[in-house]
PDB file of N, CA and C in Angstrom:
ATOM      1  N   UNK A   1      -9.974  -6.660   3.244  1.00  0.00           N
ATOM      2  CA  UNK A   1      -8.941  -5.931   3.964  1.00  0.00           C
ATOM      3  C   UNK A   1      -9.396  -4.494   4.155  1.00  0.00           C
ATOM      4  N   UNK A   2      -8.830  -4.174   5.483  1.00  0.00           N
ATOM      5  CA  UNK A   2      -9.546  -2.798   5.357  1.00  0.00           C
ATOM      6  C   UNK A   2      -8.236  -1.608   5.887  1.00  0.00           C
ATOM      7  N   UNK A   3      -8.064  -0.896   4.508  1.00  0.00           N
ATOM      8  CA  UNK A   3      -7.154  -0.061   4.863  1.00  0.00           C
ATOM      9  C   UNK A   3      -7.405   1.545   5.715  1.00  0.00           C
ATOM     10  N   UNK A   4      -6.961   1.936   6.783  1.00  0.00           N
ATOM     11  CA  UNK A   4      -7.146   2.569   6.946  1.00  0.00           C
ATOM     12  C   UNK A   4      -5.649   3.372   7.493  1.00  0.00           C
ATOM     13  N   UNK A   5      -5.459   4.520   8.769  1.00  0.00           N
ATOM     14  CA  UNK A   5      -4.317   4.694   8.980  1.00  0.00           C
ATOM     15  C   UNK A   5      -3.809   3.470  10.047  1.00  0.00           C
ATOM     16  N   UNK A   6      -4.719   2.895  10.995  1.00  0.00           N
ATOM     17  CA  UNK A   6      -4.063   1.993  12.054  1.00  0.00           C
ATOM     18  C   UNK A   6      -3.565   1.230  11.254  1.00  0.00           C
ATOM     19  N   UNK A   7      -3.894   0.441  10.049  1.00  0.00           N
ATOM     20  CA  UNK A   7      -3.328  -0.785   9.037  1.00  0.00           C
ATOM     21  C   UNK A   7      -1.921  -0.072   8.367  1.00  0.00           C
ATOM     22  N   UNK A   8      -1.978   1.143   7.956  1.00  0.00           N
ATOM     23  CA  UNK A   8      -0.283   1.642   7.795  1.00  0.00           C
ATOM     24  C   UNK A   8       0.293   1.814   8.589  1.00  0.00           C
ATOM     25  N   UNK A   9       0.414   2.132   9.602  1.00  0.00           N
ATOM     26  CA  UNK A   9       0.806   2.334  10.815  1.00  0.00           C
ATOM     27  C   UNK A   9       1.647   0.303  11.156  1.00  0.00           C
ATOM     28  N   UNK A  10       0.644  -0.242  11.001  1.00  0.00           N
ATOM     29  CA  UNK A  10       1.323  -1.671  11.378  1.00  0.00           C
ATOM     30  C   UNK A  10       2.050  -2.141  10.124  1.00  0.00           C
ATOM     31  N   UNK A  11       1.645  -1.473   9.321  1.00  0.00           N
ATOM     32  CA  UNK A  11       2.658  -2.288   7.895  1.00  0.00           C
ATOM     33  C   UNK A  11       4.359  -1.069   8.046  1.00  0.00           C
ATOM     34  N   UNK A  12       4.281  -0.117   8.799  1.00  0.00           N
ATOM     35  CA  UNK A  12       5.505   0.467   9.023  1.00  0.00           C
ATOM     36  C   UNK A  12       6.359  -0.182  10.310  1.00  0.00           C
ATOM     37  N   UNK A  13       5.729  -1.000  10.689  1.00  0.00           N
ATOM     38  CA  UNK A  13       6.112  -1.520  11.809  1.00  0.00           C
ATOM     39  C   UNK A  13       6.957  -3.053  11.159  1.00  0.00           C
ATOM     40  N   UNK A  14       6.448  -3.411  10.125  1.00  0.00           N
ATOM     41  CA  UNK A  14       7.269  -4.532   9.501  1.00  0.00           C
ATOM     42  C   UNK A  14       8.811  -4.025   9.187  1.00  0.00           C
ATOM     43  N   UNK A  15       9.863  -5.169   8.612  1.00  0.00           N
ATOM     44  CA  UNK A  15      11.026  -4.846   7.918  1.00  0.00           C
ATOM     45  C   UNK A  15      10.469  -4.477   6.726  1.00  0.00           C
ATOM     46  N   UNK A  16      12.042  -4.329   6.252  1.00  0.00           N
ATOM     47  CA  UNK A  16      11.651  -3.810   4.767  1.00  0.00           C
ATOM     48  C   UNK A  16      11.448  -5.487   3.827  1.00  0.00           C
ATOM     49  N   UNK A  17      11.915  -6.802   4.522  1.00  0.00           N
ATOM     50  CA  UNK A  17      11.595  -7.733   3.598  1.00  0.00           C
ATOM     51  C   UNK A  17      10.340  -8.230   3.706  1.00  0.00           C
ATOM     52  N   UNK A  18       9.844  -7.612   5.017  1.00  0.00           N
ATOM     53  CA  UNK A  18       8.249  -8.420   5.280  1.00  0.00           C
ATOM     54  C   UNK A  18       7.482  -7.124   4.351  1.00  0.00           C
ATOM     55  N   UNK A  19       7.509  -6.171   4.726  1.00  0.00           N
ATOM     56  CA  UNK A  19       7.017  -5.137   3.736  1.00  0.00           C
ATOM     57  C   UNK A  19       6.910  -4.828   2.239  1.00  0.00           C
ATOM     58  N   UNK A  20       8.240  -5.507   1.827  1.00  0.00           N
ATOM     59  CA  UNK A  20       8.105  -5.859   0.789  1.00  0.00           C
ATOM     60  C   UNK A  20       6.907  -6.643  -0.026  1.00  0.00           C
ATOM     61  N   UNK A  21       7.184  -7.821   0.888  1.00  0.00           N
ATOM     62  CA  UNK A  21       6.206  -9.066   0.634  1.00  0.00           C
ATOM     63  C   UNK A  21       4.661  -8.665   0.758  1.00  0.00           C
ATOM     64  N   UNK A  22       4.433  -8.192   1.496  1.00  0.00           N
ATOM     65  CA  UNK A  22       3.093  -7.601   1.831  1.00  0.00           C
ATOM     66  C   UNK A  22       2.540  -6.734   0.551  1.00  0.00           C
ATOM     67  N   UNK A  23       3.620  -6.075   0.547  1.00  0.00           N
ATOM     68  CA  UNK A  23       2.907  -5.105  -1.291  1.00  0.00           C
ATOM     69  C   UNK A  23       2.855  -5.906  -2.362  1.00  0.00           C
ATOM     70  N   UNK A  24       3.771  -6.502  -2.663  1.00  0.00           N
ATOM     71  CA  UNK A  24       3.933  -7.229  -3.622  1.00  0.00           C
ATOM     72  C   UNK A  24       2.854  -8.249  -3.718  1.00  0.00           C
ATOM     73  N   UNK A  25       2.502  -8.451  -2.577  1.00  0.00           N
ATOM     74  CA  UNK A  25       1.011  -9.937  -2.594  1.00  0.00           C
ATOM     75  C   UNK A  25       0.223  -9.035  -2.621  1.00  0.00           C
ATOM     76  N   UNK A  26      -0.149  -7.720  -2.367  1.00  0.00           N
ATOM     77  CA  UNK A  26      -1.337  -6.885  -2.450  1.00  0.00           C
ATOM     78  C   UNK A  26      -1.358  -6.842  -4.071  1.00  0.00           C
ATOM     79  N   UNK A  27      -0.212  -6.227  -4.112  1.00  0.00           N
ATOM     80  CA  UNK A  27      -0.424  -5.895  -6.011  1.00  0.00           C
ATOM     81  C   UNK A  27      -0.729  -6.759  -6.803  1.00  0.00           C
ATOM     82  N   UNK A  28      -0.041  -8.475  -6.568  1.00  0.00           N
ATOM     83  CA  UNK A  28      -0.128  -9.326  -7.551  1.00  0.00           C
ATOM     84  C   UNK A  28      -1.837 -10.262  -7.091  1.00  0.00           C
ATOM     85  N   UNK A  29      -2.122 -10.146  -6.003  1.00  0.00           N
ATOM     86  CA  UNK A  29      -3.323 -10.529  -5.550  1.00  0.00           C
ATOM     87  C   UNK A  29      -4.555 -10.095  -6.003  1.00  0.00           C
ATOM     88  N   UNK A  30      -4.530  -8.419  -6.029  1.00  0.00           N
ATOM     89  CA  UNK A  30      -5.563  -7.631  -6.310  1.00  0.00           C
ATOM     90  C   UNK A  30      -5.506  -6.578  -6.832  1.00  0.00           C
ATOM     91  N   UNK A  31      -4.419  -6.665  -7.537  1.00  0.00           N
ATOM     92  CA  UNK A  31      -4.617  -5.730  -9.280  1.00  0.00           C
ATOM     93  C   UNK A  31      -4.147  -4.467  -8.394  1.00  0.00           C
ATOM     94  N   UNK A  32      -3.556  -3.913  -7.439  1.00  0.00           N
ATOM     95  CA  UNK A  32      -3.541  -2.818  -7.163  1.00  0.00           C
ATOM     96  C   UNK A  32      -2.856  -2.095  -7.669  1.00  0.00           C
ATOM     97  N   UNK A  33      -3.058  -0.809  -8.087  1.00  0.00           N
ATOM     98  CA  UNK A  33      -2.339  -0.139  -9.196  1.00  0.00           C
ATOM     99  C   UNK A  33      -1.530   1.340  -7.593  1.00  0.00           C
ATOM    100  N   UNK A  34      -0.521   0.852  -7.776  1.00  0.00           N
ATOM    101  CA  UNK A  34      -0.105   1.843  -7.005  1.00  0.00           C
ATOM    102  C   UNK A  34       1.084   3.096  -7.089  1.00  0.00           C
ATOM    103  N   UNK A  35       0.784   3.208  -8.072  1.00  0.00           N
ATOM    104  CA  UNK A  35       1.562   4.375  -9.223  1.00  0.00           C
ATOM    105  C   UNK A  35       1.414   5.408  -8.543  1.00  0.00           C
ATOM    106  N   UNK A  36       0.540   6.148  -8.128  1.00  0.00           N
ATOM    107  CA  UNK A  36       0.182   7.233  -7.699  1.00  0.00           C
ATOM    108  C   UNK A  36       1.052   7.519  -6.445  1.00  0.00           C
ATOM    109  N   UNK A  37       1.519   6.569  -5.900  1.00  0.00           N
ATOM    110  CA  UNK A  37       3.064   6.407  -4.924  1.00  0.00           C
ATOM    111  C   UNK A  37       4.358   7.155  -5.319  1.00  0.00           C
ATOM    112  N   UNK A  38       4.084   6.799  -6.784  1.00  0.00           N
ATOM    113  CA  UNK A  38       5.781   7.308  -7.214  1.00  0.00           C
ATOM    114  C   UNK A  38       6.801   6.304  -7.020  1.00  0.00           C
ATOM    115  N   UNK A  39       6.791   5.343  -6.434  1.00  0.00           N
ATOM    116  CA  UNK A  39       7.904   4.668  -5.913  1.00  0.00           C
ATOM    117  C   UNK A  39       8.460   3.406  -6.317  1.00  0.00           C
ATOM    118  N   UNK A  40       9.417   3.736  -7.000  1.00  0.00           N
ATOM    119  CA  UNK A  40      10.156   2.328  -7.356  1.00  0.00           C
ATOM    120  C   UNK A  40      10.608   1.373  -6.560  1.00  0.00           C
ATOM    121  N   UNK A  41      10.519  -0.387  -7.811  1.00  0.00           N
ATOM    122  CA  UNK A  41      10.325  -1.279  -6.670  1.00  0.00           C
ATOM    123  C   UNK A  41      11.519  -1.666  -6.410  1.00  0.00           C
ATOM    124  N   UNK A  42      11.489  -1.478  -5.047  1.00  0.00           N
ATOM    125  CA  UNK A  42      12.797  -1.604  -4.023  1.00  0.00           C
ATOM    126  C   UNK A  42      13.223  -1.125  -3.692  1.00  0.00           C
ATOM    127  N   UNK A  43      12.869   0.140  -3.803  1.00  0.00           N
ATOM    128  CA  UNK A  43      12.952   1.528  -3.117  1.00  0.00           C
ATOM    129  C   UNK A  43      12.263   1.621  -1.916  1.00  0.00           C
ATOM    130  N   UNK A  44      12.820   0.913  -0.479  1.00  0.00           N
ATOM    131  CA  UNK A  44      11.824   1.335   0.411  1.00  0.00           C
ATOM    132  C   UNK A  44      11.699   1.974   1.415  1.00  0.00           C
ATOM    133  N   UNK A  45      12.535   3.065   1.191  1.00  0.00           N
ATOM    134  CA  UNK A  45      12.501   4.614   1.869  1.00  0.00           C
ATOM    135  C   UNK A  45      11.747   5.111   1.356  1.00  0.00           C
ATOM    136  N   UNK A  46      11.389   5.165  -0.059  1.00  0.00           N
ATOM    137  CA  UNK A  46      10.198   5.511  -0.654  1.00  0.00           C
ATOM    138  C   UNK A  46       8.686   5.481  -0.512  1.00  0.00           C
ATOM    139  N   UNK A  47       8.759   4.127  -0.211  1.00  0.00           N
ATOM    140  CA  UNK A  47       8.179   3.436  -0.155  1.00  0.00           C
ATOM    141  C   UNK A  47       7.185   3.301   1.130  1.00  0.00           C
ATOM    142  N   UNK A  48       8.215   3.115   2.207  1.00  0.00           N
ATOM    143  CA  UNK A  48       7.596   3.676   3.129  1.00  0.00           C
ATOM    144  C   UNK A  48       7.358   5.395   3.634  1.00  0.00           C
ATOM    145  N   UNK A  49       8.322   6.441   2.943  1.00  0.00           N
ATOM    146  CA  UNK A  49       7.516   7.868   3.162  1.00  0.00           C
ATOM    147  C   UNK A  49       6.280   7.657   2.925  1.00  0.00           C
ATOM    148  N   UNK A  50       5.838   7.258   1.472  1.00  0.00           N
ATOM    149  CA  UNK A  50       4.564   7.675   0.883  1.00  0.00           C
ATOM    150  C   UNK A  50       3.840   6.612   2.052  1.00  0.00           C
ATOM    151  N   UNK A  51       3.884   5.722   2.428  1.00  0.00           N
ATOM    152  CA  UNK A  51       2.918   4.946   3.995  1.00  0.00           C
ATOM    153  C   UNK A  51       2.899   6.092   4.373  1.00  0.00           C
ATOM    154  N   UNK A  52       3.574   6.419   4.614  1.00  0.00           N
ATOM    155  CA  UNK A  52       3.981   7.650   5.962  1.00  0.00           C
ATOM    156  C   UNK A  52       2.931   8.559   5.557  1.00  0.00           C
ATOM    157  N   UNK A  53       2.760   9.149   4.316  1.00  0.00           N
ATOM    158  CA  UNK A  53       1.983  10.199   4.002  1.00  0.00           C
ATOM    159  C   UNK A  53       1.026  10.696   3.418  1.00  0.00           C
ATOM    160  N   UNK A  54       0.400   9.284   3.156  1.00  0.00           N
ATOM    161  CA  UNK A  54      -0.255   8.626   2.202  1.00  0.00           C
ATOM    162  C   UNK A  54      -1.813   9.727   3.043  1.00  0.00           C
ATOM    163  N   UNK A  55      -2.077   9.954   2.101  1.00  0.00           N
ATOM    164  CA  UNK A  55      -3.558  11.177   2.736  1.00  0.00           C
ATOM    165  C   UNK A  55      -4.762  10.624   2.400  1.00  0.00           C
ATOM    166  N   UNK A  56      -5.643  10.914   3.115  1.00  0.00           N
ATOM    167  CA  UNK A  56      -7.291  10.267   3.011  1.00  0.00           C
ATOM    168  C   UNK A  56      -7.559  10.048   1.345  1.00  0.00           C
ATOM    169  N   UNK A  57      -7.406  10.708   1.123  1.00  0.00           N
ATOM    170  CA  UNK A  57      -8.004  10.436  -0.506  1.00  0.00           C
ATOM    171  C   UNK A  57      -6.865   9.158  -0.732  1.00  0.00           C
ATOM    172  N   UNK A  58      -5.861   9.275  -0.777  1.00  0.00           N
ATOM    173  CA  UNK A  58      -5.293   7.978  -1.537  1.00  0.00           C
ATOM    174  C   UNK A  58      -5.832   7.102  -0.695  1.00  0.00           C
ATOM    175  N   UNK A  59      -5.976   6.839   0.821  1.00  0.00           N
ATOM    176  CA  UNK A  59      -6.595   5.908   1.312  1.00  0.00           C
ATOM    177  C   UNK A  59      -7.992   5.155   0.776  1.00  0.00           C
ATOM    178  N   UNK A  60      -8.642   6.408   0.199  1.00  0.00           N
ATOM    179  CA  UNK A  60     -10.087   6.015  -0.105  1.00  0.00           C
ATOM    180  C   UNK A  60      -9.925   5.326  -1.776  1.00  0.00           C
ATOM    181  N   UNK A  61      -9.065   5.977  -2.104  1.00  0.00           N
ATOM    182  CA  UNK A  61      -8.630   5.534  -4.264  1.00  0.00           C
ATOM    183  C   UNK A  61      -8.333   3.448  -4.004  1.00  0.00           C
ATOM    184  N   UNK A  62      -7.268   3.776  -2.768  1.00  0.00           N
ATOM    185  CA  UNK A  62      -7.105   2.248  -2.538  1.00  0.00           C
ATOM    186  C   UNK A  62      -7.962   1.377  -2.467  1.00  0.00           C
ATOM    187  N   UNK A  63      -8.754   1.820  -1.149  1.00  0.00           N
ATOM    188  CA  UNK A  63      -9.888   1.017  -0.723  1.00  0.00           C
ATOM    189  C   UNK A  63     -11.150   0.422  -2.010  1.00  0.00           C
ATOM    190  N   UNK A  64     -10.816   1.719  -2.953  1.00  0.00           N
ATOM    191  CA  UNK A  64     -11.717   1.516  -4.070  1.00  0.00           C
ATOM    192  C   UNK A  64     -11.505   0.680  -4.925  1.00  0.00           C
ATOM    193  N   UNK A  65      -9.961   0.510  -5.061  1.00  0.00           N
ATOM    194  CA  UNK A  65      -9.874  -0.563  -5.610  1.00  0.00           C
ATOM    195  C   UNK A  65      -9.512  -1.981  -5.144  1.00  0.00           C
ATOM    196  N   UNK A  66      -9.449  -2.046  -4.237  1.00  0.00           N
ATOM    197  CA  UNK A  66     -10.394  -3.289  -3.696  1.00  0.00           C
ATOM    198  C   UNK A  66     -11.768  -3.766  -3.368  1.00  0.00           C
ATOM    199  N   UNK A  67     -12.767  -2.579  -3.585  1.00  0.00           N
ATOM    200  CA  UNK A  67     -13.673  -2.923  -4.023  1.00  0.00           C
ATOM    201  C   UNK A  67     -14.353  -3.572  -5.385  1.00  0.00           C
ATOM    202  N   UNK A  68     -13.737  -2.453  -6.412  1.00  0.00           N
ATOM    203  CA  UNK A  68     -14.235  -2.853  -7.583  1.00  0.00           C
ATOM    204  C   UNK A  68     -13.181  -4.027  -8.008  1.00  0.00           C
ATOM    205  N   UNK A  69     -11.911  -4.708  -7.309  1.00  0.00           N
ATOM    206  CA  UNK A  69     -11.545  -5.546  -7.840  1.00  0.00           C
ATOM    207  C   UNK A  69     -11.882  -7.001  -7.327  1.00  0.00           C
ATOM    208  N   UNK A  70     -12.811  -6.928  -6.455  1.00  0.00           N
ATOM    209  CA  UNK A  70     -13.214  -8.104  -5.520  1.00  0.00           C
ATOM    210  C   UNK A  70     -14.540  -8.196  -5.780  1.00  0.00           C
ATOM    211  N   UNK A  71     -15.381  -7.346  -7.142  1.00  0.00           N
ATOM    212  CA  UNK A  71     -16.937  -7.576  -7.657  1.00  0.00           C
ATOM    213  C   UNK A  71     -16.383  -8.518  -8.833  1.00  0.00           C
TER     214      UNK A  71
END
């Protein structure tokens, strides 16, 4: 998967139940630790700000860990 801004951009474009689903299979799929969000689950005004604002470096922390969790 390759996260970048066009891929948030389309995951803001989901509801909040497809969006849901989408994190939730990211996290339980591939260990993603996404704390650094702040955002509690089911909170998804939250949830989606931090999409919203999510800055290159967290983009790149992510991506990283889908790297090292897919070796």
């Amino acid at each position: 998967m390759q996260l970048d801004r066009q891929m948030l951009d389309r995951l803001l474009l989901l509801n909040d139940r497809q969006l849901q689903s989408v994190i939730d299979k990211l996290v339980a799929e591939h260990g993603l630790d996404i704390s650094r969000f702040r955002v509690k689950p089911g909170d998804m005004e939250s949830l989606r700000r931090a999409i919203k604002n999510a800055s290159d470096a967290d983009l790149t922390a992510l991506a990283e860990q889908f790297r090292s969790k897919g070796k």
